[in-house]
C-alpha atoms as a PDB file:
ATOM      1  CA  UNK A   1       0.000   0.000   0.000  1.00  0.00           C
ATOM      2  CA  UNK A   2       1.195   3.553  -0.867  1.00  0.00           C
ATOM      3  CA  UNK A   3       2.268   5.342   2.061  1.00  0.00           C
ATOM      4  CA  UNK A   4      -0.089   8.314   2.065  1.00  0.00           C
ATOM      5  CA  UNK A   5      -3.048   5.527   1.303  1.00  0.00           C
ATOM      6  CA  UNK A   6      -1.723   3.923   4.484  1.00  0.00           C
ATOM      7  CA  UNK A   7      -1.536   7.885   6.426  1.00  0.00           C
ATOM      8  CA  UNK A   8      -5.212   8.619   5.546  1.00  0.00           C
ATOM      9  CA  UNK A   9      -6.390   5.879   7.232  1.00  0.00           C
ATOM     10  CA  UNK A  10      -3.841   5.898  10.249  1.00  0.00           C
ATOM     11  CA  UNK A  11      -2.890   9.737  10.486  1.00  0.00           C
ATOM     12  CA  UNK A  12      -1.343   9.816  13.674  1.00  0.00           C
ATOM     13  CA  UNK A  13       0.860   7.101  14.217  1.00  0.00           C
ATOM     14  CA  UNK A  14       2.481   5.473  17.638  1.00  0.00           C
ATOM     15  CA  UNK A  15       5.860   5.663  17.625  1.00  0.00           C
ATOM     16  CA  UNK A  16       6.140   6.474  14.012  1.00  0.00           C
ATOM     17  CA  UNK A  17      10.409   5.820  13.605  1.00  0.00           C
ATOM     18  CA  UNK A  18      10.586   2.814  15.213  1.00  0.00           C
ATOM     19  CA  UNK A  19       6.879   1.245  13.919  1.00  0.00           C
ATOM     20  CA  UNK A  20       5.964   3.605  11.120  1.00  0.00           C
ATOM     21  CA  UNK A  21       9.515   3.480   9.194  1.00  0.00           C
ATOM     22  CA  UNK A  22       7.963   3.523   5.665  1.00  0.00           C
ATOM     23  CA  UNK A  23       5.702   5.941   6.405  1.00  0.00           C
ATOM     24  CA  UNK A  24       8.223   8.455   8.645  1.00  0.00           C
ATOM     25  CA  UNK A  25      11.168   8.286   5.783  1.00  0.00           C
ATOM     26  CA  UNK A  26       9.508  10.137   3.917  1.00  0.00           C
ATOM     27  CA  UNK A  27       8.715  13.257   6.216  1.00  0.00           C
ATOM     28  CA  UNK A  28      12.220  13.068   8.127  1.00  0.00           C
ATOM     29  CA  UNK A  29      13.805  15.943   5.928  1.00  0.00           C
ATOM     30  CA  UNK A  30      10.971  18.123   7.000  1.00  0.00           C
ATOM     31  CA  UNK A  31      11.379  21.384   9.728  1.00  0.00           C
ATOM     32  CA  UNK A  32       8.612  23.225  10.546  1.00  0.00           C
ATOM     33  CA  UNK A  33       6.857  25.207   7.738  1.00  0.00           C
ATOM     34  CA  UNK A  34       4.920  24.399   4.870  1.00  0.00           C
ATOM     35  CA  UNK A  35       5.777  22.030   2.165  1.00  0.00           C
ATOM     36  CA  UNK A  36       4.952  20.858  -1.056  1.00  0.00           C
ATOM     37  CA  UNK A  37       4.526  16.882  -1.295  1.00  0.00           C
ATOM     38  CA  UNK A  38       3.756  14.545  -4.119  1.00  0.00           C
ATOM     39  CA  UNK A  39       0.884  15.072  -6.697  1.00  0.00           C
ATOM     40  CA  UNK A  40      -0.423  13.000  -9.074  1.00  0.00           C
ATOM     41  CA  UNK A  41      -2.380  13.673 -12.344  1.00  0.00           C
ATOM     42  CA  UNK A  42      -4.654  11.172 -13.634  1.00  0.00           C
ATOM     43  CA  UNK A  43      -6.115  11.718 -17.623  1.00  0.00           C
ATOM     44  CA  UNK A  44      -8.743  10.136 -19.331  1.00  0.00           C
ATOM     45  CA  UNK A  45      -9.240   9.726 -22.987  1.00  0.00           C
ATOM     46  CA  UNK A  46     -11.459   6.791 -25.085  1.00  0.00           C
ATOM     47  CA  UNK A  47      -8.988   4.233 -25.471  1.00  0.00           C
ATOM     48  CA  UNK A  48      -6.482   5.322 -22.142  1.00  0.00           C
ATOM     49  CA  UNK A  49      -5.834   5.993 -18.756  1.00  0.00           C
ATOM     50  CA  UNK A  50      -2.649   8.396 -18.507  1.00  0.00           C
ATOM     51  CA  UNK A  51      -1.118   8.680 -15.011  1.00  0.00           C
ATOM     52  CA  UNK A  52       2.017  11.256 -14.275  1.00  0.00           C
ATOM     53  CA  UNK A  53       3.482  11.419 -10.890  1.00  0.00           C
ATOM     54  CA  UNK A  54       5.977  13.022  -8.680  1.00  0.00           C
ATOM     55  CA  UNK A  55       8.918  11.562  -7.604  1.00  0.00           C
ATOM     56  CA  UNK A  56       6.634   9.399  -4.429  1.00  0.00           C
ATOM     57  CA  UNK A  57       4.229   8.279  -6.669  1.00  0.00           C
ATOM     58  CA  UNK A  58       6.008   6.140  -9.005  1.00  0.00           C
ATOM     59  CA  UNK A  59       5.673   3.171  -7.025  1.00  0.00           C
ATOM     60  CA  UNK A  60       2.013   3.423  -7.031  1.00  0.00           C
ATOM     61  CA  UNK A  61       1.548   4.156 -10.379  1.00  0.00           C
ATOM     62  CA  UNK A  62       4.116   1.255 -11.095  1.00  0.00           C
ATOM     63  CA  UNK A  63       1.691  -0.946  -9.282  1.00  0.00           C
ATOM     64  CA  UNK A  64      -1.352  -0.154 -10.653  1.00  0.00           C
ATOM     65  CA  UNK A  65      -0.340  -0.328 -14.229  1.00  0.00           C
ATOM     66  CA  UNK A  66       1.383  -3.865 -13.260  1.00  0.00           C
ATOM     67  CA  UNK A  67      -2.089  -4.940 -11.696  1.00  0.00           C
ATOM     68  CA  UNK A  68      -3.485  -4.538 -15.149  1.00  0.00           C
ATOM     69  CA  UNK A  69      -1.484  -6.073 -17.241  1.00  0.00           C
ATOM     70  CA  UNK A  70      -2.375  -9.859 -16.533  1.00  0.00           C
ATOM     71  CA  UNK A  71       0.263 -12.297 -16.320  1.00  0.00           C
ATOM     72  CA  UNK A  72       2.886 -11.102 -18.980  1.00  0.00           C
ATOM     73  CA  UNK A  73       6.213 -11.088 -18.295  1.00  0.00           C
ATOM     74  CA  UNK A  74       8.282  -7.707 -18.238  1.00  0.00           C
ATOM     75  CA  UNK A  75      11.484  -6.230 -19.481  1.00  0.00           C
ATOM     76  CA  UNK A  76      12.206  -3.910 -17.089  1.00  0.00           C
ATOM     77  CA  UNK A  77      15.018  -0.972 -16.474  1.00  0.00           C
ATOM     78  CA  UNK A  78      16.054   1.658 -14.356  1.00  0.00           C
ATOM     79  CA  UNK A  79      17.609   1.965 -11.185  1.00  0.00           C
ATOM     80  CA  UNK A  80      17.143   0.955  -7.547  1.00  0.00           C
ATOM     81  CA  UNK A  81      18.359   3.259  -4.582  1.00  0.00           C
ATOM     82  CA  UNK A  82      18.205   2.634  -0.593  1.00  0.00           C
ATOM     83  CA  UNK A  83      19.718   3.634   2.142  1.00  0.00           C
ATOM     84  CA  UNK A  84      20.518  -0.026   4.077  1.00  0.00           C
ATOM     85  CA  UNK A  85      22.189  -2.923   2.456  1.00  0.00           C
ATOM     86  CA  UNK A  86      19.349  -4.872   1.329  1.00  0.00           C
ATOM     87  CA  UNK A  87      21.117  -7.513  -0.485  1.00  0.00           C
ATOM     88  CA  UNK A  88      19.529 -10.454   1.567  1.00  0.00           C
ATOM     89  CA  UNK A  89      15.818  -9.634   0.713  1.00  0.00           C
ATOM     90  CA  UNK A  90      17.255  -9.164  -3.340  1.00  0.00           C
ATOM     91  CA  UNK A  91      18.564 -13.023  -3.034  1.00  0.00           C
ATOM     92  CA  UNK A  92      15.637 -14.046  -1.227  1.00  0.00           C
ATOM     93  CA  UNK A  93      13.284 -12.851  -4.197  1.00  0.00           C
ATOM     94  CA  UNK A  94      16.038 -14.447  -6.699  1.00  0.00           C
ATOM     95  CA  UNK A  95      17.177 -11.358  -8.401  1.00  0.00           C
ATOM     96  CA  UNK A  96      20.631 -11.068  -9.200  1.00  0.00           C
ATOM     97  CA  UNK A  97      20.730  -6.922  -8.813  1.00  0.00           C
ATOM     98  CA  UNK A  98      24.455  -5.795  -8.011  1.00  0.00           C
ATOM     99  CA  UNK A  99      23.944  -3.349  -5.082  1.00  0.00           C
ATOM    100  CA  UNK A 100      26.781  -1.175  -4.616  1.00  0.00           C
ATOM    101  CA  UNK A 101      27.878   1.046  -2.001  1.00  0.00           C
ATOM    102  CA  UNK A 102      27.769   4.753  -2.165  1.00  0.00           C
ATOM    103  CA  UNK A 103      31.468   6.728  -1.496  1.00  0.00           C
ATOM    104  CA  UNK A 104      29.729   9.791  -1.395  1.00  0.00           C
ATOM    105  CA  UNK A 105      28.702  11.624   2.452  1.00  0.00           C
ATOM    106  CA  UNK A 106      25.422   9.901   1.713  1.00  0.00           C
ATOM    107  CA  UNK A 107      25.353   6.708   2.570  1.00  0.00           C
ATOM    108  CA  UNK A 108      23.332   5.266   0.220  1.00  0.00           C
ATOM    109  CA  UNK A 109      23.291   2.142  -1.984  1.00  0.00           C
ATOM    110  CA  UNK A 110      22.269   1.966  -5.405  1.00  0.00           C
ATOM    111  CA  UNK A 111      21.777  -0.828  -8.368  1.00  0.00           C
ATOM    112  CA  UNK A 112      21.484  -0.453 -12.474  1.00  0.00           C
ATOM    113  CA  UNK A 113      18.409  -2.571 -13.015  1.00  0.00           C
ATOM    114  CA  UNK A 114      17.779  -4.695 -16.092  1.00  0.00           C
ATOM    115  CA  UNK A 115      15.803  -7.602 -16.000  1.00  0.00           C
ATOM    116  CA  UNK A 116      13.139  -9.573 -17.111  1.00  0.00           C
ATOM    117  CA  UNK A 117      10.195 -11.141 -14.588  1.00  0.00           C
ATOM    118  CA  UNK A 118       6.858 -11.904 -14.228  1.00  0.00           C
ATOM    119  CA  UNK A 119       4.386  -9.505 -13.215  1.00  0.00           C
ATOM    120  CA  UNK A 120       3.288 -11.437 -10.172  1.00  0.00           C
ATOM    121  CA  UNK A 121       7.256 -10.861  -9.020  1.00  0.00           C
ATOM    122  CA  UNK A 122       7.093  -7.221  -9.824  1.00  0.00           C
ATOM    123  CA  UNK A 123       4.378  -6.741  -7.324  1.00  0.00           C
ATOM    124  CA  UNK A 124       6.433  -8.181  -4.772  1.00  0.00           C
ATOM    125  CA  UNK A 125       9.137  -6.388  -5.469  1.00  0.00           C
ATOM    126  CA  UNK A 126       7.517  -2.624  -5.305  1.00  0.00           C
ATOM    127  CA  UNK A 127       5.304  -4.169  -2.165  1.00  0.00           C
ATOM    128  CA  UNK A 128       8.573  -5.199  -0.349  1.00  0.00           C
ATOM    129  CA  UNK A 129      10.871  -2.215  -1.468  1.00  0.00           C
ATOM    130  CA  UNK A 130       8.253   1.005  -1.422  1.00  0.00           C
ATOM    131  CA  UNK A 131       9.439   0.432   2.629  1.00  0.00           C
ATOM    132  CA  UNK A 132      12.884   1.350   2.231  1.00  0.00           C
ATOM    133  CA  UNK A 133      14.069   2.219  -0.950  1.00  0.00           C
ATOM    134  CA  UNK A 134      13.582   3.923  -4.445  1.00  0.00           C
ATOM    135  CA  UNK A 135      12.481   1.749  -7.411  1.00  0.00           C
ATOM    136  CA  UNK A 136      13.210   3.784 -10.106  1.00  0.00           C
ATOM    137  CA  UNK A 137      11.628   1.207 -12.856  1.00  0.00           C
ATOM    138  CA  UNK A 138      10.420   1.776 -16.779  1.00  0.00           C
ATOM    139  CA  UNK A 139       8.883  -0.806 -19.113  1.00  0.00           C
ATOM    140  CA  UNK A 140       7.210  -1.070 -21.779  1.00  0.00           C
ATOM    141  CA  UNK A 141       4.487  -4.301 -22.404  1.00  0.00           C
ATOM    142  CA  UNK A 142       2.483  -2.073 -25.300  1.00  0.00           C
ATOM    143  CA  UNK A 143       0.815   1.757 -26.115  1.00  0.00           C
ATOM    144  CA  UNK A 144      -1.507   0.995 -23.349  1.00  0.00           C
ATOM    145  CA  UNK A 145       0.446  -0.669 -20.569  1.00  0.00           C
ATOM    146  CA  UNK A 146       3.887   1.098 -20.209  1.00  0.00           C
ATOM    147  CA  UNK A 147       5.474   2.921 -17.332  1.00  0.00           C
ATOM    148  CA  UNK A 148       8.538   5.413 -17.391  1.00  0.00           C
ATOM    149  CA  UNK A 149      10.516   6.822 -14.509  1.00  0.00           C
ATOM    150  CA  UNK A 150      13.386   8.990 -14.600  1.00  0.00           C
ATOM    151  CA  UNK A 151      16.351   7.493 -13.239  1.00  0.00           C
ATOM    152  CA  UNK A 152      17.695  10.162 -10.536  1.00  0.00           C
ATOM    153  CA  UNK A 153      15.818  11.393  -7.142  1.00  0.00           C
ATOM    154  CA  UNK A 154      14.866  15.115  -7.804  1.00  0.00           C
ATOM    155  CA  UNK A 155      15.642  17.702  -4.831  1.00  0.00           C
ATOM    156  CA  UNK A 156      13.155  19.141  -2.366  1.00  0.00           C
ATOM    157  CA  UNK A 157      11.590  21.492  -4.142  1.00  0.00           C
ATOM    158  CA  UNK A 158      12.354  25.026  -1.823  1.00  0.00           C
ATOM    159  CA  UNK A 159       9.105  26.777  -3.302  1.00  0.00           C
ATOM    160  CA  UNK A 160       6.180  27.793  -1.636  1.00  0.00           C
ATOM    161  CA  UNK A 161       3.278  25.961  -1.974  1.00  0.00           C
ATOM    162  CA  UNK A 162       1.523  28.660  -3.784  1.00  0.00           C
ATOM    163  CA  UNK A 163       4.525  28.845  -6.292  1.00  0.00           C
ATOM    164  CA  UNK A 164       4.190  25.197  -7.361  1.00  0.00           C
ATOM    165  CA  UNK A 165       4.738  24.110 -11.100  1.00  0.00           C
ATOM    166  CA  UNK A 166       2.525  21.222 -11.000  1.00  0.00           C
ATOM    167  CA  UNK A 167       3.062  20.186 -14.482  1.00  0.00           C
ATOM    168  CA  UNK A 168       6.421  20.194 -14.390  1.00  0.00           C
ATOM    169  CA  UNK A 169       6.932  18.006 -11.014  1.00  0.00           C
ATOM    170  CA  UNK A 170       4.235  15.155 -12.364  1.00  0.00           C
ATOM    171  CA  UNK A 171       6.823  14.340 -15.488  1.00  0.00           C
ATOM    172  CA  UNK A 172       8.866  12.024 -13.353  1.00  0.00           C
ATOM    173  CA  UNK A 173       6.777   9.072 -13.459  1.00  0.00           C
ATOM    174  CA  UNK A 174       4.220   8.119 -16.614  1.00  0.00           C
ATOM    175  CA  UNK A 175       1.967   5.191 -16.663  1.00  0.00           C
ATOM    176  CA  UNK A 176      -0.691   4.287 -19.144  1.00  0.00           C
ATOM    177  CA  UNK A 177      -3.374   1.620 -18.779  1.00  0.00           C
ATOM    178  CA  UNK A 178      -6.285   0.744 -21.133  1.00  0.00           C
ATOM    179  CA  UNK A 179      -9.584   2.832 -19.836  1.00  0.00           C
ATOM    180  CA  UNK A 180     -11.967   0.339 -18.359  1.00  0.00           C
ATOM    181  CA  UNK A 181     -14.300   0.551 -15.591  1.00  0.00           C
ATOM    182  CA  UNK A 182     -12.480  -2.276 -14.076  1.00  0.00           C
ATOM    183  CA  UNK A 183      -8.781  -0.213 -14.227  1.00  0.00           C
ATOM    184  CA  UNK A 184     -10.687   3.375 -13.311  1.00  0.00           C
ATOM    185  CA  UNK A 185     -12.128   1.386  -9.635  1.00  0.00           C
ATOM    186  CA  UNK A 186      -8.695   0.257  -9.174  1.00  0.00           C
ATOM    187  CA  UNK A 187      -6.955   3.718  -9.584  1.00  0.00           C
ATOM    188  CA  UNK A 188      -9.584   5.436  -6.898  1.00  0.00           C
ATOM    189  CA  UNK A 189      -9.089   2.389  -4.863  1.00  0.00           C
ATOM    190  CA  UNK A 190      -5.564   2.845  -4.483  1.00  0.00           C
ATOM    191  CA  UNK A 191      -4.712   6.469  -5.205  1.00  0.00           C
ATOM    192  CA  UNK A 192      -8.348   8.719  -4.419  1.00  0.00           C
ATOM    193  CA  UNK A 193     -10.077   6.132  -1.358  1.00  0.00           C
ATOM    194  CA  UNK A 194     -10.645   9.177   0.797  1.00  0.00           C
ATOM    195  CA  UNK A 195     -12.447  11.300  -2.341  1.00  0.00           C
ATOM    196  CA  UNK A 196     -14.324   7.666  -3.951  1.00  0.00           C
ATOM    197  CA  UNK A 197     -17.895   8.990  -2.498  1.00  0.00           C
ATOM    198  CA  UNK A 198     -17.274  12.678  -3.637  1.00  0.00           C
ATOM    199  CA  UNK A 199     -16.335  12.184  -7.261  1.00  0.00           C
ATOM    200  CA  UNK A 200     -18.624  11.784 -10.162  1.00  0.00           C
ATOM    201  CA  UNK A 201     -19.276   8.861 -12.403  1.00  0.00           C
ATOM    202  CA  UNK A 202     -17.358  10.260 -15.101  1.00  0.00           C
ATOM    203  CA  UNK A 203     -14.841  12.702 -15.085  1.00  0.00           C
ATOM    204  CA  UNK A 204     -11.444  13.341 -17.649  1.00  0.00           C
ATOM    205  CA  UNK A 205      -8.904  15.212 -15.712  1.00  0.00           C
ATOM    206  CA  UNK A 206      -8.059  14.730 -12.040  1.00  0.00           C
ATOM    207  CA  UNK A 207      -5.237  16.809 -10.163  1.00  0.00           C
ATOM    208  CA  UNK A 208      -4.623  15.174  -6.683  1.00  0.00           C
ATOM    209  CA  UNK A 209      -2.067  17.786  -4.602  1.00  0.00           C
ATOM    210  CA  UNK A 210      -0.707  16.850  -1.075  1.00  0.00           C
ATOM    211  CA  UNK A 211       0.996  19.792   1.209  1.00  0.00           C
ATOM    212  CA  UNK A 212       2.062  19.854   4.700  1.00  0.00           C
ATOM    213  CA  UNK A 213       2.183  21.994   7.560  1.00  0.00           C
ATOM    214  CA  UNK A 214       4.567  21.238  10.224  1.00  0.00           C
ATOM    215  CA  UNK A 215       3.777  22.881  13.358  1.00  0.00           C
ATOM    216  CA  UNK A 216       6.055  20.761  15.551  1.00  0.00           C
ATOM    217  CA  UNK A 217       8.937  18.979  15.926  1.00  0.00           C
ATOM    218  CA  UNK A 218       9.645  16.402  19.200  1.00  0.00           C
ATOM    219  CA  UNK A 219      13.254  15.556  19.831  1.00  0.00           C
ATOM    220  CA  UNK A 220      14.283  12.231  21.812  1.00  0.00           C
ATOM    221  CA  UNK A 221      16.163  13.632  24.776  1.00  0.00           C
ATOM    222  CA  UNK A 222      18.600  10.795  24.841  1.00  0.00           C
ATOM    223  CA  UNK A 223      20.162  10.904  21.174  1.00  0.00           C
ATOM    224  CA  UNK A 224      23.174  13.337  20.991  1.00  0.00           C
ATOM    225  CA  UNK A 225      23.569  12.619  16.985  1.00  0.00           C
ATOM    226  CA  UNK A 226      22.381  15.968  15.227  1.00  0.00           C
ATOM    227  CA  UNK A 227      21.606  13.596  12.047  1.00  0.00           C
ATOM    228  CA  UNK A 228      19.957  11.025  13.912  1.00  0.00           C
ATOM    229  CA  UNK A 229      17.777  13.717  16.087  1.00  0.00           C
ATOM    230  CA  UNK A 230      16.644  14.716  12.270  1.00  0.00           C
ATOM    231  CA  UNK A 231      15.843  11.224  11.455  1.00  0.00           C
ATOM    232  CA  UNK A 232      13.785   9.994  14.563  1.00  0.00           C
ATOM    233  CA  UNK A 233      12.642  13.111  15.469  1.00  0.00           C
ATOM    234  CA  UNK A 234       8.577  12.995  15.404  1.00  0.00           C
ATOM    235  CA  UNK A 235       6.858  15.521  13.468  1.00  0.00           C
ATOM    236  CA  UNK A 236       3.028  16.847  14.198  1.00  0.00           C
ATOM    237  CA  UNK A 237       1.015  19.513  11.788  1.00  0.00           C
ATOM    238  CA  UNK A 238      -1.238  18.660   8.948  1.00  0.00           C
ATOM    239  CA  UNK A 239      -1.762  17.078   5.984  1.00  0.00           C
ATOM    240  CA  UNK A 240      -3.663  18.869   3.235  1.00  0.00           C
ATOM    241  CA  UNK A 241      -5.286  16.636   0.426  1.00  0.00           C
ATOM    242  CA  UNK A 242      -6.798  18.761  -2.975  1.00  0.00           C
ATOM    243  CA  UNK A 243      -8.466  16.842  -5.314  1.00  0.00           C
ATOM    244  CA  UNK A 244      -9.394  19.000  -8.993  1.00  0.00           C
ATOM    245  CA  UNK A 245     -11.519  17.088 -11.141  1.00  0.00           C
ATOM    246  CA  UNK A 246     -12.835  19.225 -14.353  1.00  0.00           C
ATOM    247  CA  UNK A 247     -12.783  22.533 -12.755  1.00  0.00           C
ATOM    248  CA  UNK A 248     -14.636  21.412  -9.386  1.00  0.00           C
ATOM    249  CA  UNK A 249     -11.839  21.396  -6.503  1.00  0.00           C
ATOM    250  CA  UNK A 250     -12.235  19.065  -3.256  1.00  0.00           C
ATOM    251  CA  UNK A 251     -10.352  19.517  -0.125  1.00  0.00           C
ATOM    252  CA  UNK A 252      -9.465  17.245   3.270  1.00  0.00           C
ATOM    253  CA  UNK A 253      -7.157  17.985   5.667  1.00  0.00           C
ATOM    254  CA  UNK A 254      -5.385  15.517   8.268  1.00  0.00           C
ATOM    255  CA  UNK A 255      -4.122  16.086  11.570  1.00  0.00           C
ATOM    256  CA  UNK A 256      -1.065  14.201  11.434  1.00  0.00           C
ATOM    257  CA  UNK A 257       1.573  12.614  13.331  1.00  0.00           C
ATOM    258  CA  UNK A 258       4.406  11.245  11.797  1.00  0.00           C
END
């Protein structure tokens, strides 16, 4: 499950660094302030489902496009990036992925991925990975089942949140599915489940923005380490959901702990 699907329906988690790792990752390089998160753009044609993402979105839109495609097997490329030595877990799904070792000051490690697997594996390997790592994947199955990721981590963008280029930010992941029904329910399912009873039965352009306010920051008093204060430190504020569908513009807001 994506983590913001998993933050909607838990917002304020217990012990969020030590429990709540896959969720908490991704707010650790957060101060107080306001901030822009991911956003995702979803457009509908006849024939097509179009999906463009933010850099923490592209293993949800990886996954849904995957879920659609039946039980093809996948040429896939790109690269995978985490910051633990994960090597056991890659053996234990039998890929041979060489994970190497930053040298940088972030300690990070990386692999060049090119392989080819069955869907049913992919799943497994964006389910296990979204928890601690990067997958940074692209294939290509036909027009209307294809996914493309660029292949390095943007920054944090420093803008306000009234200052961001939406368009631009959603060009780091692109998925395209065939427009069913069927592929539509899954997309709300696992991307919109907090707007499913507000949106119409048909609709052809949806803008989903997430922003957050920090408001506070709680330090561990026994943890000296100025990076690992950053790391484990708990952050409170909220979480601010907009959902634009055709003009019409929804809004939720979370009181989050994380």
């Amino acid at each position: 499950m994506h983590y913001l699907s998993e933050l909607i329906k838990t917002p304020s988690l217990q012990d969020p660094a030590k429990k709540h790792m896959n969720i908490h990752r991704h707010f650790y390089r957060y101060s107080k302030g306001d901030f822009i998160g991911p956003a995702l753009k979803i457009t509908i044609t006849k024939a097509r489902i179009t999906l463009r993402g933010s850099h923490e979105y592209e293993d949800l839109i990886q996954e849904i496009v995957v879920r659609t495609m039946g039980g093809n097997d996948i040429n896939i490329n790109g690269v995978l990036i985490t910051g633990s030595d994960i090597n056991e877990d890659l053996q234990n799904l039998g890929l041979d992925w060489n994970l190497k070792k930053s040298t940088g000051k972030t300690k990070n490690y990386k692999a060049e991925v090119s392989d080819k697997i069955t869907a049913e594996l992919l799943l497994k390997i964006i389910e296990k990975f979204r928890i601690n790592s990067y997958l940074l994947l692209s294939f290509n199955v036909n027009p209307t089942c294809k996914v493309s990721t660029k292949k390095r981590i943007p920054q944090p963008s420093k803008k306000k949140v009234d200052e961001d280029d939406i368009n631009k930010r959603v060009q780091f992941c692109t998925g395209v599915i065939n427009n069913t029904q069927e592929n539509l329910k899954l997309i709300i399912d696992l991307a919109l489940s907090d707007f499913k009873a507000d949106l119409p039965n048909q609709f052809k352009n949806i803008i989903l923005l997430n922003n957050y306010k920090i408001e506070e920051i709680i330090l561990p008093k026994d943890v000296k380490n100025s990076m690992l204060l950053r790391i484990i430190a708990i952050r409170k504020g909220k979480m601010f959901r907009s959902l634009e569908y055709d003009g019409d513009i929804i809004e939720k807001q979370y009181n989050i702990v994380v």
